[in-house]
C-alpha atoms as a PDB file:
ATOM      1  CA  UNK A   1       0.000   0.000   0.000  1.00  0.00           C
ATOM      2  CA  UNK A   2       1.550   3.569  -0.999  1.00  0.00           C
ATOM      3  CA  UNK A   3       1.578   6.304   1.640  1.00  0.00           C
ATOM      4  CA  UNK A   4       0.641   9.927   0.639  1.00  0.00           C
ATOM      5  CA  UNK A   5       1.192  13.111   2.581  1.00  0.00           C
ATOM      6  CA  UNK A   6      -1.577  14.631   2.893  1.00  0.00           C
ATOM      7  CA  UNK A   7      -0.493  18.221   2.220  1.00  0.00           C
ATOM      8  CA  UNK A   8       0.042  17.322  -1.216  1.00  0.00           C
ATOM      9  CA  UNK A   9      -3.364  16.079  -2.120  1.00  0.00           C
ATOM     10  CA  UNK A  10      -6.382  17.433   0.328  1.00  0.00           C
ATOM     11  CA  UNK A  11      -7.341  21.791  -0.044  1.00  0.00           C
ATOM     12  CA  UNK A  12      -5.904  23.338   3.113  1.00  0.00           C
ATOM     13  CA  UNK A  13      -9.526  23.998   4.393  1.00  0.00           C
ATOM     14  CA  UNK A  14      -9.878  20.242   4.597  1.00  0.00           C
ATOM     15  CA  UNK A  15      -6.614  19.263   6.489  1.00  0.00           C
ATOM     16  CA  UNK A  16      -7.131  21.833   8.439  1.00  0.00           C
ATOM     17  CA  UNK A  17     -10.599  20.287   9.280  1.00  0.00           C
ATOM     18  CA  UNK A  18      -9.175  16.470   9.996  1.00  0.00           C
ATOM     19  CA  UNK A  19      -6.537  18.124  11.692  1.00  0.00           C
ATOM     20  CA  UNK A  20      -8.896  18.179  14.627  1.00  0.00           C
ATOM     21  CA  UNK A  21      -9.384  14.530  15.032  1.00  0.00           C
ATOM     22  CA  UNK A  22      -5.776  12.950  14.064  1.00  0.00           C
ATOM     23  CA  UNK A  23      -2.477  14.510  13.784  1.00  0.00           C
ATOM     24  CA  UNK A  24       0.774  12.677  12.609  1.00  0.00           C
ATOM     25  CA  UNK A  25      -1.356   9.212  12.087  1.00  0.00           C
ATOM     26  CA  UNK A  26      -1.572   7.010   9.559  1.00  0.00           C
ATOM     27  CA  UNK A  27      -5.351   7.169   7.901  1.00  0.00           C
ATOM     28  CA  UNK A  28      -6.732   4.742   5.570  1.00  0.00           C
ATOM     29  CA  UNK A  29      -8.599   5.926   3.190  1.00  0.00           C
ATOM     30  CA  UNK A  30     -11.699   3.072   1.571  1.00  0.00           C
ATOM     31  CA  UNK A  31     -13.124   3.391  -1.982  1.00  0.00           C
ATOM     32  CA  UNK A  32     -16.177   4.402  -2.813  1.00  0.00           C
ATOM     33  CA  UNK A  33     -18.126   1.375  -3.563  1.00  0.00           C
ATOM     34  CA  UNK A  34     -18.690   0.581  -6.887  1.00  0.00           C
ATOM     35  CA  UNK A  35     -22.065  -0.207  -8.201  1.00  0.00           C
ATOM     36  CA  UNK A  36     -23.154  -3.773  -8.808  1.00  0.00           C
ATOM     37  CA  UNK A  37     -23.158  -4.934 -12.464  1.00  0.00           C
ATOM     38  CA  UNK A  38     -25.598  -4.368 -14.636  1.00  0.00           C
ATOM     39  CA  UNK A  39     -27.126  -1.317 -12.078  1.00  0.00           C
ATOM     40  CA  UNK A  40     -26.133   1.432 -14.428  1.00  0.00           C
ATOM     41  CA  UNK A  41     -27.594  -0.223 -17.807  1.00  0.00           C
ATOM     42  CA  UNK A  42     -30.541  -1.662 -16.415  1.00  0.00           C
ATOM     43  CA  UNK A  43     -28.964  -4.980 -17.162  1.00  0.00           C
ATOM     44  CA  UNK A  44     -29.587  -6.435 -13.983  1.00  0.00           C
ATOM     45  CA  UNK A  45     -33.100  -5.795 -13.755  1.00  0.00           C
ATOM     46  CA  UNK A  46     -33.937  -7.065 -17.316  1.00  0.00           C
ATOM     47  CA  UNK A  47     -31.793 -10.396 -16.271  1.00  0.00           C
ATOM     48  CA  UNK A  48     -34.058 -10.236 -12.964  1.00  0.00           C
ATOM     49  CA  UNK A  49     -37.327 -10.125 -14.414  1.00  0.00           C
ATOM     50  CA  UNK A  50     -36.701 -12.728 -17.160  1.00  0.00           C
ATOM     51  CA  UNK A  51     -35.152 -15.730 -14.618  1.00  0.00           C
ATOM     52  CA  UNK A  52     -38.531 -14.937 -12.799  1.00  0.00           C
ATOM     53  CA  UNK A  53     -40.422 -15.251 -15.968  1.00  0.00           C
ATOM     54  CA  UNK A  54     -39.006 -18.647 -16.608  1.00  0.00           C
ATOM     55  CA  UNK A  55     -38.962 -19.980 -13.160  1.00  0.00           C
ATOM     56  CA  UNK A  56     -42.463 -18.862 -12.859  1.00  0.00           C
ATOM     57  CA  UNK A  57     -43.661 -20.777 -16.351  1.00  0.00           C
ATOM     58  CA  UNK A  58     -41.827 -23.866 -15.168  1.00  0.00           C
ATOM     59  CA  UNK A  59     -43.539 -23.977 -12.079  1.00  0.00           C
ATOM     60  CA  UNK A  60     -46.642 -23.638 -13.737  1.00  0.00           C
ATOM     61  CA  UNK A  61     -45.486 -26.677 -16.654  1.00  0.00           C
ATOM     62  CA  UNK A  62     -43.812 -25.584 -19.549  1.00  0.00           C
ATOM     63  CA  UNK A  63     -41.311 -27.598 -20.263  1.00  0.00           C
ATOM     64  CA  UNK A  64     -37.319 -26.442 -20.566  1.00  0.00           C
ATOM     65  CA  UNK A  65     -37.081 -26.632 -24.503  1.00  0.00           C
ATOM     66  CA  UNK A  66     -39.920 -24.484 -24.698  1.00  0.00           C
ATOM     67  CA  UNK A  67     -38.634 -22.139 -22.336  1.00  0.00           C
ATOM     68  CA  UNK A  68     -34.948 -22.679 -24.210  1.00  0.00           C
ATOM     69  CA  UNK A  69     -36.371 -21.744 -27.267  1.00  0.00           C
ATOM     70  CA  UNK A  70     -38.766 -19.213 -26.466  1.00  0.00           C
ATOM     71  CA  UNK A  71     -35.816 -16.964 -24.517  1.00  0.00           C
ATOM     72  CA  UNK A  72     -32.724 -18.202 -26.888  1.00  0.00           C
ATOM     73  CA  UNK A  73     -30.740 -19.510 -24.597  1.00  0.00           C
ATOM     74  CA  UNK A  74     -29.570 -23.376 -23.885  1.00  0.00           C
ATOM     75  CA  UNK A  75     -31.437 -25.664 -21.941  1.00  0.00           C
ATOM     76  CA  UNK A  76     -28.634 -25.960 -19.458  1.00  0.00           C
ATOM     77  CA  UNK A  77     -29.059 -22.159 -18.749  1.00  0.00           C
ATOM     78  CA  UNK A  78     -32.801 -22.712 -18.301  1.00  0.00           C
ATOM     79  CA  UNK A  79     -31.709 -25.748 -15.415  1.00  0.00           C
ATOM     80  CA  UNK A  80     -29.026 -23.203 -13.993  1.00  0.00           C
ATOM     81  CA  UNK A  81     -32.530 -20.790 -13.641  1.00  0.00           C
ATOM     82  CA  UNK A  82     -34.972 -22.945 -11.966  1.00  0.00           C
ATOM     83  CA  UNK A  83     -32.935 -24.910  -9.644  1.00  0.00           C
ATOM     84  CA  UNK A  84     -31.130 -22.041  -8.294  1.00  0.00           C
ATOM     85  CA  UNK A  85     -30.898 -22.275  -4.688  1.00  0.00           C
ATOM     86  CA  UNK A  86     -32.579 -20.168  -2.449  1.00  0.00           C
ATOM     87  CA  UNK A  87     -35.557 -19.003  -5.566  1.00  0.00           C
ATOM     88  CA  UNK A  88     -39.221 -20.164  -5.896  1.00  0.00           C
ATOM     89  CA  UNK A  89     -38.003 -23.469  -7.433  1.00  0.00           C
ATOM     90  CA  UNK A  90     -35.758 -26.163  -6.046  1.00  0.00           C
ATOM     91  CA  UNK A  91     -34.799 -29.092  -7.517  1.00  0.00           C
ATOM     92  CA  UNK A  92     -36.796 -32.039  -6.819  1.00  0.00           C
ATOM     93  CA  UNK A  93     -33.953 -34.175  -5.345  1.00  0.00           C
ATOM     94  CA  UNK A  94     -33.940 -31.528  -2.630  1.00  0.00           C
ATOM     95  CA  UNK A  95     -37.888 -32.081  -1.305  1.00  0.00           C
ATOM     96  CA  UNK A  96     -38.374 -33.838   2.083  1.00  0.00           C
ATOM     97  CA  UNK A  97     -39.917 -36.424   1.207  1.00  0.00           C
ATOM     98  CA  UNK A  98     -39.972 -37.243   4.784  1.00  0.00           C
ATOM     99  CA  UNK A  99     -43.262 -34.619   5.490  1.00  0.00           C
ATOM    100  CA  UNK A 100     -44.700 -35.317   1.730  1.00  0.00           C
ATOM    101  CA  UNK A 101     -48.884 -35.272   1.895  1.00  0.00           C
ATOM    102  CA  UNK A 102     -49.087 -36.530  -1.569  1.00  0.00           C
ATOM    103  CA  UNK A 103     -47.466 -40.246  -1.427  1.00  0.00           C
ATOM    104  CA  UNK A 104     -47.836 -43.744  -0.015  1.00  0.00           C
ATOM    105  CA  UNK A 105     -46.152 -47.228  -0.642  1.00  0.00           C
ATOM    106  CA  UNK A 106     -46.707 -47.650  -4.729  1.00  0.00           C
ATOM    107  CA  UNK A 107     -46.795 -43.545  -5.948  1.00  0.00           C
ATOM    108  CA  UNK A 108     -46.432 -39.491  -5.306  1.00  0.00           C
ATOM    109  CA  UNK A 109     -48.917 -37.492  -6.764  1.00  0.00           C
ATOM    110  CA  UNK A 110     -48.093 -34.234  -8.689  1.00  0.00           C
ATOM    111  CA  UNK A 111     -49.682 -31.347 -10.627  1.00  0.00           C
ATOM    112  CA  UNK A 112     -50.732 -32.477 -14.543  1.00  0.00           C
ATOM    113  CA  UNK A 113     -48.254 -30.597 -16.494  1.00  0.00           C
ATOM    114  CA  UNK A 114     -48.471 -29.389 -20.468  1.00  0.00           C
ATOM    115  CA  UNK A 115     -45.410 -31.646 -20.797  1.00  0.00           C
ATOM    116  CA  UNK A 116     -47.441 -34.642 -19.548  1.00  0.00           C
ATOM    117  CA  UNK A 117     -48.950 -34.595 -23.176  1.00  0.00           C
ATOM    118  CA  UNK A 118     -46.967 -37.607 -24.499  1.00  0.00           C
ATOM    119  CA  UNK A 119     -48.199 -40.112 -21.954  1.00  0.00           C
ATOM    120  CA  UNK A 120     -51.907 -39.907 -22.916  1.00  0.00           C
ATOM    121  CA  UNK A 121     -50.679 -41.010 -26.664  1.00  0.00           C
ATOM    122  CA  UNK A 122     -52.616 -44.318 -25.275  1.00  0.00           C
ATOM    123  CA  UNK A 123     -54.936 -46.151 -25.531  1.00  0.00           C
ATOM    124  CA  UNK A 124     -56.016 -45.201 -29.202  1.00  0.00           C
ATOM    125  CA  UNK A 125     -58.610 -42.843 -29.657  1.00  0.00           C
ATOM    126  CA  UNK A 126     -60.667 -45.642 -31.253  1.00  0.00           C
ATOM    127  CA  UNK A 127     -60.463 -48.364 -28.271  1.00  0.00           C
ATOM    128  CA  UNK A 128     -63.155 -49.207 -26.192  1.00  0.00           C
ATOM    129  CA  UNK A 129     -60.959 -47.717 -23.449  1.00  0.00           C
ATOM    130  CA  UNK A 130     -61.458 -44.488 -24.100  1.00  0.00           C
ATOM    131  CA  UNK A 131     -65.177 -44.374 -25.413  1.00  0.00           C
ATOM    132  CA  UNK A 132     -65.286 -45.862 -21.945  1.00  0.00           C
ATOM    133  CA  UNK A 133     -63.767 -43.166 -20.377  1.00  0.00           C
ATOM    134  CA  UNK A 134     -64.988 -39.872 -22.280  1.00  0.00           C
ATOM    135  CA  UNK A 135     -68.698 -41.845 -22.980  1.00  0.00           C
ATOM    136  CA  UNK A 136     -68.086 -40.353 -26.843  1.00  0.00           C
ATOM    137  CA  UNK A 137     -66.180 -41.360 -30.290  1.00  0.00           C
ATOM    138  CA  UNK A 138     -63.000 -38.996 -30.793  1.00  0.00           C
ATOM    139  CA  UNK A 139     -62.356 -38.033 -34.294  1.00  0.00           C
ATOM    140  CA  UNK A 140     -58.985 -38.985 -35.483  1.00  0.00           C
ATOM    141  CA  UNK A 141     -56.063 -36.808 -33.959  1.00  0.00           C
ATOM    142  CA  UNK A 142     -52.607 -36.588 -34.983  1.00  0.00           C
ATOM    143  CA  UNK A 143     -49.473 -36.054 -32.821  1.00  0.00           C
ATOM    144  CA  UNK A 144     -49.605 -32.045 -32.947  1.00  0.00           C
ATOM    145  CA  UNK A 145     -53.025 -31.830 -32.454  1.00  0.00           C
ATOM    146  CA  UNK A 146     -53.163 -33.840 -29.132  1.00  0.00           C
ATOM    147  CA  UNK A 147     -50.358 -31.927 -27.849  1.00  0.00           C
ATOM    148  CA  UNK A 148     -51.821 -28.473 -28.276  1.00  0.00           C
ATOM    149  CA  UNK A 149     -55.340 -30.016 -27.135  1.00  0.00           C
ATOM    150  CA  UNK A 150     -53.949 -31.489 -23.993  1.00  0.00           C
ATOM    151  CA  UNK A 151     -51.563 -28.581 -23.606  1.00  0.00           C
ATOM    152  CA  UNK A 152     -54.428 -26.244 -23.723  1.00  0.00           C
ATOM    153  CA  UNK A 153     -56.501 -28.461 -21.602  1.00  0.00           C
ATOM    154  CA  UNK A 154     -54.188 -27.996 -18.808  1.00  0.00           C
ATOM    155  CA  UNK A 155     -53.144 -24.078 -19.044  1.00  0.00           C
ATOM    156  CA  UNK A 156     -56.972 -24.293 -19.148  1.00  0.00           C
ATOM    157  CA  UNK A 157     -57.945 -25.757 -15.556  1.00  0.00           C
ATOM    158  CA  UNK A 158     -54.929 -24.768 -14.037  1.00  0.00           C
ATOM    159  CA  UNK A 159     -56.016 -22.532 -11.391  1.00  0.00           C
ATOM    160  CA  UNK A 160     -59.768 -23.627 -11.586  1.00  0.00           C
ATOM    161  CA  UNK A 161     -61.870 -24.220  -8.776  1.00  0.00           C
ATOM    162  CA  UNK A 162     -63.337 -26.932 -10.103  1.00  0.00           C
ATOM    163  CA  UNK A 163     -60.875 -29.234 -11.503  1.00  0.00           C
ATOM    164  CA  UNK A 164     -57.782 -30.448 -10.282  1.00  0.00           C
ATOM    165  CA  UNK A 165     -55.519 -32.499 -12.602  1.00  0.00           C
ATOM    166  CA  UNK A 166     -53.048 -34.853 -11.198  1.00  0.00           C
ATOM    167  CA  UNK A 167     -50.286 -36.858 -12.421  1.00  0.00           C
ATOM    168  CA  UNK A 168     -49.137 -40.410 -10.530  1.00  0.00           C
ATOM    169  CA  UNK A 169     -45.729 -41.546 -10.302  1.00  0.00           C
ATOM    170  CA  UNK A 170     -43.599 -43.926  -8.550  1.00  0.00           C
ATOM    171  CA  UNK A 171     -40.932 -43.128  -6.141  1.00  0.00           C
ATOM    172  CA  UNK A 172     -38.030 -42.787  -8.891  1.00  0.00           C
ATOM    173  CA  UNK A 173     -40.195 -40.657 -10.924  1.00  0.00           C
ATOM    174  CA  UNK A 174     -41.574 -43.020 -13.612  1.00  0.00           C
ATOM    175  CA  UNK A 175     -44.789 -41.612 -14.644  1.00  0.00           C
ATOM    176  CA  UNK A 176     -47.923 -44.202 -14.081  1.00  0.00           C
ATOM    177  CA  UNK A 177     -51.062 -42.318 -14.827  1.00  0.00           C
ATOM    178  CA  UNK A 178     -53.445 -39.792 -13.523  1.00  0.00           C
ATOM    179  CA  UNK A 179     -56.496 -38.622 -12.508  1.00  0.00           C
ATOM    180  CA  UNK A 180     -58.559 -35.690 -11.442  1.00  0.00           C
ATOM    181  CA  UNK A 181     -61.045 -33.953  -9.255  1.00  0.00           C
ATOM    182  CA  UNK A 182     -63.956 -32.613 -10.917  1.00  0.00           C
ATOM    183  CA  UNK A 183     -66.785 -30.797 -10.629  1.00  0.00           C
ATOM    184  CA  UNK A 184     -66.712 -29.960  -7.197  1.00  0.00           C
ATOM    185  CA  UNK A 185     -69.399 -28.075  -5.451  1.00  0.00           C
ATOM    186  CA  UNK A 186     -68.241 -26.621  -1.960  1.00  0.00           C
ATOM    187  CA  UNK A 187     -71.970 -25.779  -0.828  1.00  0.00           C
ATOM    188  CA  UNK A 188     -73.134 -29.545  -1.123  1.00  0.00           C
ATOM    189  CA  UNK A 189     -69.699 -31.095  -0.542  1.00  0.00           C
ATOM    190  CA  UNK A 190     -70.162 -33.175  -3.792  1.00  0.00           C
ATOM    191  CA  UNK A 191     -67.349 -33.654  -6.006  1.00  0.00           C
ATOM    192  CA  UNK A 192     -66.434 -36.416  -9.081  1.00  0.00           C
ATOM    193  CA  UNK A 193     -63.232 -38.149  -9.657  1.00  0.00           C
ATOM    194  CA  UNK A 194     -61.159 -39.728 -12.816  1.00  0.00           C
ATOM    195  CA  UNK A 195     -58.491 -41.653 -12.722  1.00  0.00           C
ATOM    196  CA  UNK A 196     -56.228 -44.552 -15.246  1.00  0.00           C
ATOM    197  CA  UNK A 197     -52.983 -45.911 -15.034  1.00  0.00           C
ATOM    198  CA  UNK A 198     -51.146 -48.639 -16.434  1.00  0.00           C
ATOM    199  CA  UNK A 199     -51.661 -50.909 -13.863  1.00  0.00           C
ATOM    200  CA  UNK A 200     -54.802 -51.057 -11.445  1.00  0.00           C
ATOM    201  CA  UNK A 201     -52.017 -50.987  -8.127  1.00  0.00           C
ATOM    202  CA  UNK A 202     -51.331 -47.678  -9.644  1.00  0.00           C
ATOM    203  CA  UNK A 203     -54.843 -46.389 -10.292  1.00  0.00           C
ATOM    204  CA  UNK A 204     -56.010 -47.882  -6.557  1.00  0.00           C
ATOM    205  CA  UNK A 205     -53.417 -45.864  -4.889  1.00  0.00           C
ATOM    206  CA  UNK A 206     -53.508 -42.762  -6.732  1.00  0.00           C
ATOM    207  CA  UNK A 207     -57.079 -42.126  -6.373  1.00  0.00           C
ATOM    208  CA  UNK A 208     -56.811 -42.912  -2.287  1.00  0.00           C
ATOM    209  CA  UNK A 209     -54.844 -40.354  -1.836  1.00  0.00           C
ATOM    210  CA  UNK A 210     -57.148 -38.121  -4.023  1.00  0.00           C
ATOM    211  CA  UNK A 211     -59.794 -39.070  -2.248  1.00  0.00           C
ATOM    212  CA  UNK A 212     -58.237 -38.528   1.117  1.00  0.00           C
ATOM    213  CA  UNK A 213     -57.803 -34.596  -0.064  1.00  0.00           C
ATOM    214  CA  UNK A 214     -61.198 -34.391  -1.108  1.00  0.00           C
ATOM    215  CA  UNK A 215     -62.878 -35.871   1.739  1.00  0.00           C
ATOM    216  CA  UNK A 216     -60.408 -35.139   4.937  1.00  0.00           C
ATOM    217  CA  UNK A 217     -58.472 -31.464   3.457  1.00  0.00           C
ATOM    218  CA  UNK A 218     -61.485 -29.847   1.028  1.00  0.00           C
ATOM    219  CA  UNK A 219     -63.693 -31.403   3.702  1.00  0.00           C
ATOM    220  CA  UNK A 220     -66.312 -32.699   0.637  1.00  0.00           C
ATOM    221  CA  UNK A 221     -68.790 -35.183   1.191  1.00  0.00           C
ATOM    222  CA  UNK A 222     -69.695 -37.122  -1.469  1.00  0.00           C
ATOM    223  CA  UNK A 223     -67.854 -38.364  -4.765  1.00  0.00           C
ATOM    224  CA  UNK A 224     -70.135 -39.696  -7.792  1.00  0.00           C
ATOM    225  CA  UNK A 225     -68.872 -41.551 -10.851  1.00  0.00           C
ATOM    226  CA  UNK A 226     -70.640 -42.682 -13.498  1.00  0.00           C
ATOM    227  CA  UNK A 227     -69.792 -45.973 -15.567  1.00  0.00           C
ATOM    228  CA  UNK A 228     -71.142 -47.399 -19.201  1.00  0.00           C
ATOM    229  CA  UNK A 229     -72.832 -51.026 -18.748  1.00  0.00           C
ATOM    230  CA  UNK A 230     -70.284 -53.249 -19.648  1.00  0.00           C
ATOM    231  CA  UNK A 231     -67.355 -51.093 -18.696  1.00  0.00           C
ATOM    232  CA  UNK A 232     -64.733 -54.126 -17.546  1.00  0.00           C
ATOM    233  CA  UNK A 233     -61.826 -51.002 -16.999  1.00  0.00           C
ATOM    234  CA  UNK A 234     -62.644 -48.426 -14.444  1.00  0.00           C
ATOM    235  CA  UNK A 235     -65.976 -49.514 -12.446  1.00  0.00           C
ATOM    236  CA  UNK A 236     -63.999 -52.679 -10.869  1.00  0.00           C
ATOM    237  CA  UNK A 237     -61.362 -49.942  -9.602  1.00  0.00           C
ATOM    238  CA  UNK A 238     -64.240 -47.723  -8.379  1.00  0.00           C
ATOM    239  CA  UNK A 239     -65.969 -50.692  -6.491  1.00  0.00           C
ATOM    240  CA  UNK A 240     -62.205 -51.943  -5.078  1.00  0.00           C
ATOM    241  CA  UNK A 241     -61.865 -48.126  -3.351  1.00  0.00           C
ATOM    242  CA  UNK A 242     -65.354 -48.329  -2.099  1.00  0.00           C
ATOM    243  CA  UNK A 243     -67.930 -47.004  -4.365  1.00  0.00           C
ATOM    244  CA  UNK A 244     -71.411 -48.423  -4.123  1.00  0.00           C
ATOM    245  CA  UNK A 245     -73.989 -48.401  -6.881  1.00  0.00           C
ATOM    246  CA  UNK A 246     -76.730 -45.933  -6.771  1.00  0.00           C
ATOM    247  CA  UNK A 247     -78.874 -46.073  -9.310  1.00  0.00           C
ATOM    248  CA  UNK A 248     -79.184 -46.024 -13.485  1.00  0.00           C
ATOM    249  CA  UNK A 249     -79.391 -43.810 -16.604  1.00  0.00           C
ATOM    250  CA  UNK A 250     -81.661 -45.928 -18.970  1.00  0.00           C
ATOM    251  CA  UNK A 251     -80.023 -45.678 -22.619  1.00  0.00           C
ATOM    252  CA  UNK A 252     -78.270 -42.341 -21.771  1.00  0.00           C
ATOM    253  CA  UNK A 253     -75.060 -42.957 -24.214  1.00  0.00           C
ATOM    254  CA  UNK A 254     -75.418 -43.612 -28.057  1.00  0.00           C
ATOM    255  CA  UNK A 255     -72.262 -45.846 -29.625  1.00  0.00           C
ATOM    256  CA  UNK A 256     -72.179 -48.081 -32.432  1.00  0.00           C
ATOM    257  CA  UNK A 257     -75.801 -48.039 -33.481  1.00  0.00           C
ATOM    258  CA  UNK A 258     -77.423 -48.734 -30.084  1.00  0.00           C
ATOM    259  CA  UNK A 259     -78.160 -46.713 -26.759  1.00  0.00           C
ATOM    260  CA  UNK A 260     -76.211 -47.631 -23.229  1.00  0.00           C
ATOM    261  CA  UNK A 261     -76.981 -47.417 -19.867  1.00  0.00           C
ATOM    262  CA  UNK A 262     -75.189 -45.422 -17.673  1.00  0.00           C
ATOM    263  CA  UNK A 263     -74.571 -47.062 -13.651  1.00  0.00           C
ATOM    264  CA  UNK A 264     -74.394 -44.298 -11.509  1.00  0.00           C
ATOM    265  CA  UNK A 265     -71.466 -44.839  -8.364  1.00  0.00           C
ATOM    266  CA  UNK A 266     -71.334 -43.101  -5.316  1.00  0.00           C
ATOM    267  CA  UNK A 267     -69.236 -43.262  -2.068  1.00  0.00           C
ATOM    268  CA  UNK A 268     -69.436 -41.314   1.248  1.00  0.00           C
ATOM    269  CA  UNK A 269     -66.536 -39.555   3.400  1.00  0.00           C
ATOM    270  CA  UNK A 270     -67.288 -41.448   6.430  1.00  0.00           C
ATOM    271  CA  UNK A 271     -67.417 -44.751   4.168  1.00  0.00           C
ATOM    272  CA  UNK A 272     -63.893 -43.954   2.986  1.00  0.00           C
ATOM    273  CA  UNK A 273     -62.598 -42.851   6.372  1.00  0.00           C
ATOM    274  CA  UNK A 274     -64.357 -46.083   7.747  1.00  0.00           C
END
């Protein structure tokens, strides 16, 4: 460090003045501090705003090569974003697991994300699966197509009050299948659920836990499902959880040249908690 004499740099005025507190000592004199990068250009806050941007959209499902592409930069930098310590997201690796509401033995439940798209490629839109399960004959869709539709579907009901979609998975992240809460009515405590997976252990366990939100956290009442006659997929995993059959809907769906019956499901909160 290089030593200075003071007469030879400070106005006379102000020696004078510092004369008062030291004489014949050794001062150090600090630097102003420098402003933080990007402070002056407005750098920083353009940088700021944009990582909150993406962190935001990932949160709420859009995937990182949408989010590379959309902001041109790689998808590494979008990781580097979202799993920054200490922000909104974390990585996943880094949840307690330990304190997790939405798990048991076989899965963990998540939010449905955009991204989720290319699991529900099957069963075909022309199997009796899923006539069984949307009670209607799809026209023919192509890869795009059920991407946007399904992408749309869930930017659609994300923050809805009235349907909650849900994604099953097992404990090293393999995704299993899904479900959702529908239709739920707060003043009568009534509510309707959906759920398939690739295996019925899956779709058993996924939907208790559902149910266990519904009935014992929204503190609903009744769940109602409906099934077509015949319907060898989803009623036998409705009656394994507990539903009981309530009553029929003479010839209320039309498919293949004739009109089905519709058997009408119902189960209680204090049957499930029972």
């Amino acid at each position: 460090m290089k030593y200075r004499n003071a007469t030879e740099i400070l106005p006379l005025q102000l020696l004078q003045e510092l004369q008062q507190y030291a004489q014949g000592e050794t001062l150090y004199i600090p630097k102003v501090k420098r402003r933080s990068w990007g402070e002056g250009t407005g750098a920083k806050t353009f940088y700021s705003k944009r990582n909150f941007d993406i962190r935001n959209r990932f949160l709420h499902g859009v995937d990182m090569e949408k989010l590379s592409n959309e902001y041109s930069i790689s998808e590494e930098a979008v990781k580097k974003i979202v799993y920054k310590k200490g922000d909104v997201i974390m990585n996943a690796n880094e949840t307690d697991y330990g304190k997790y509401f939405w798990q048991n033995d076989l899965v963990r439940i998540r939010r449905s994300k955009p991204d989720d798209w290319k699991h529900h490629q099957h069963p075909s839109y022309d199997s009796d699966e899923r006539f069984f399960s949307d009670y209607e004959q799809e026209l023919p869709q192509d890869e795009d197509l059920r991407k946007e539709s399904w992408e749309n579907y869930i930017k659609a009901n994300w923050n809805s009050d009235e349907r909650i979609l849900l994604a099953f998975e097992t404990h090293d992240g393999k995704y299993v299948g899904g479900g959702n809460l529908h239709g739920i009515n707060e003043r009568n405590g009534t509510f309707g659920m959906f759920v398939s997976a690739e295996e019925e252990r899956y779709a058993i366990a996924g939907a208790t836990l559902m149910l266990n939100y519904a009935f014992n956290e929204l503190r609903l009442n009744n769940c109602h499902t409906g099934f077509i006659e015949n319907d060898t997929i989803y009623q036998p995993v409705f009656v394994k959880l507990g539903f009981r059959p309530e009553g029929t809907r003479r010839q209320q769906v039309f498919h293949k040249g004739q009109y089905w019956n519709e058997n009408l499901y119902g189960l209680l909160a204090e049957e499930f908690n029972a």
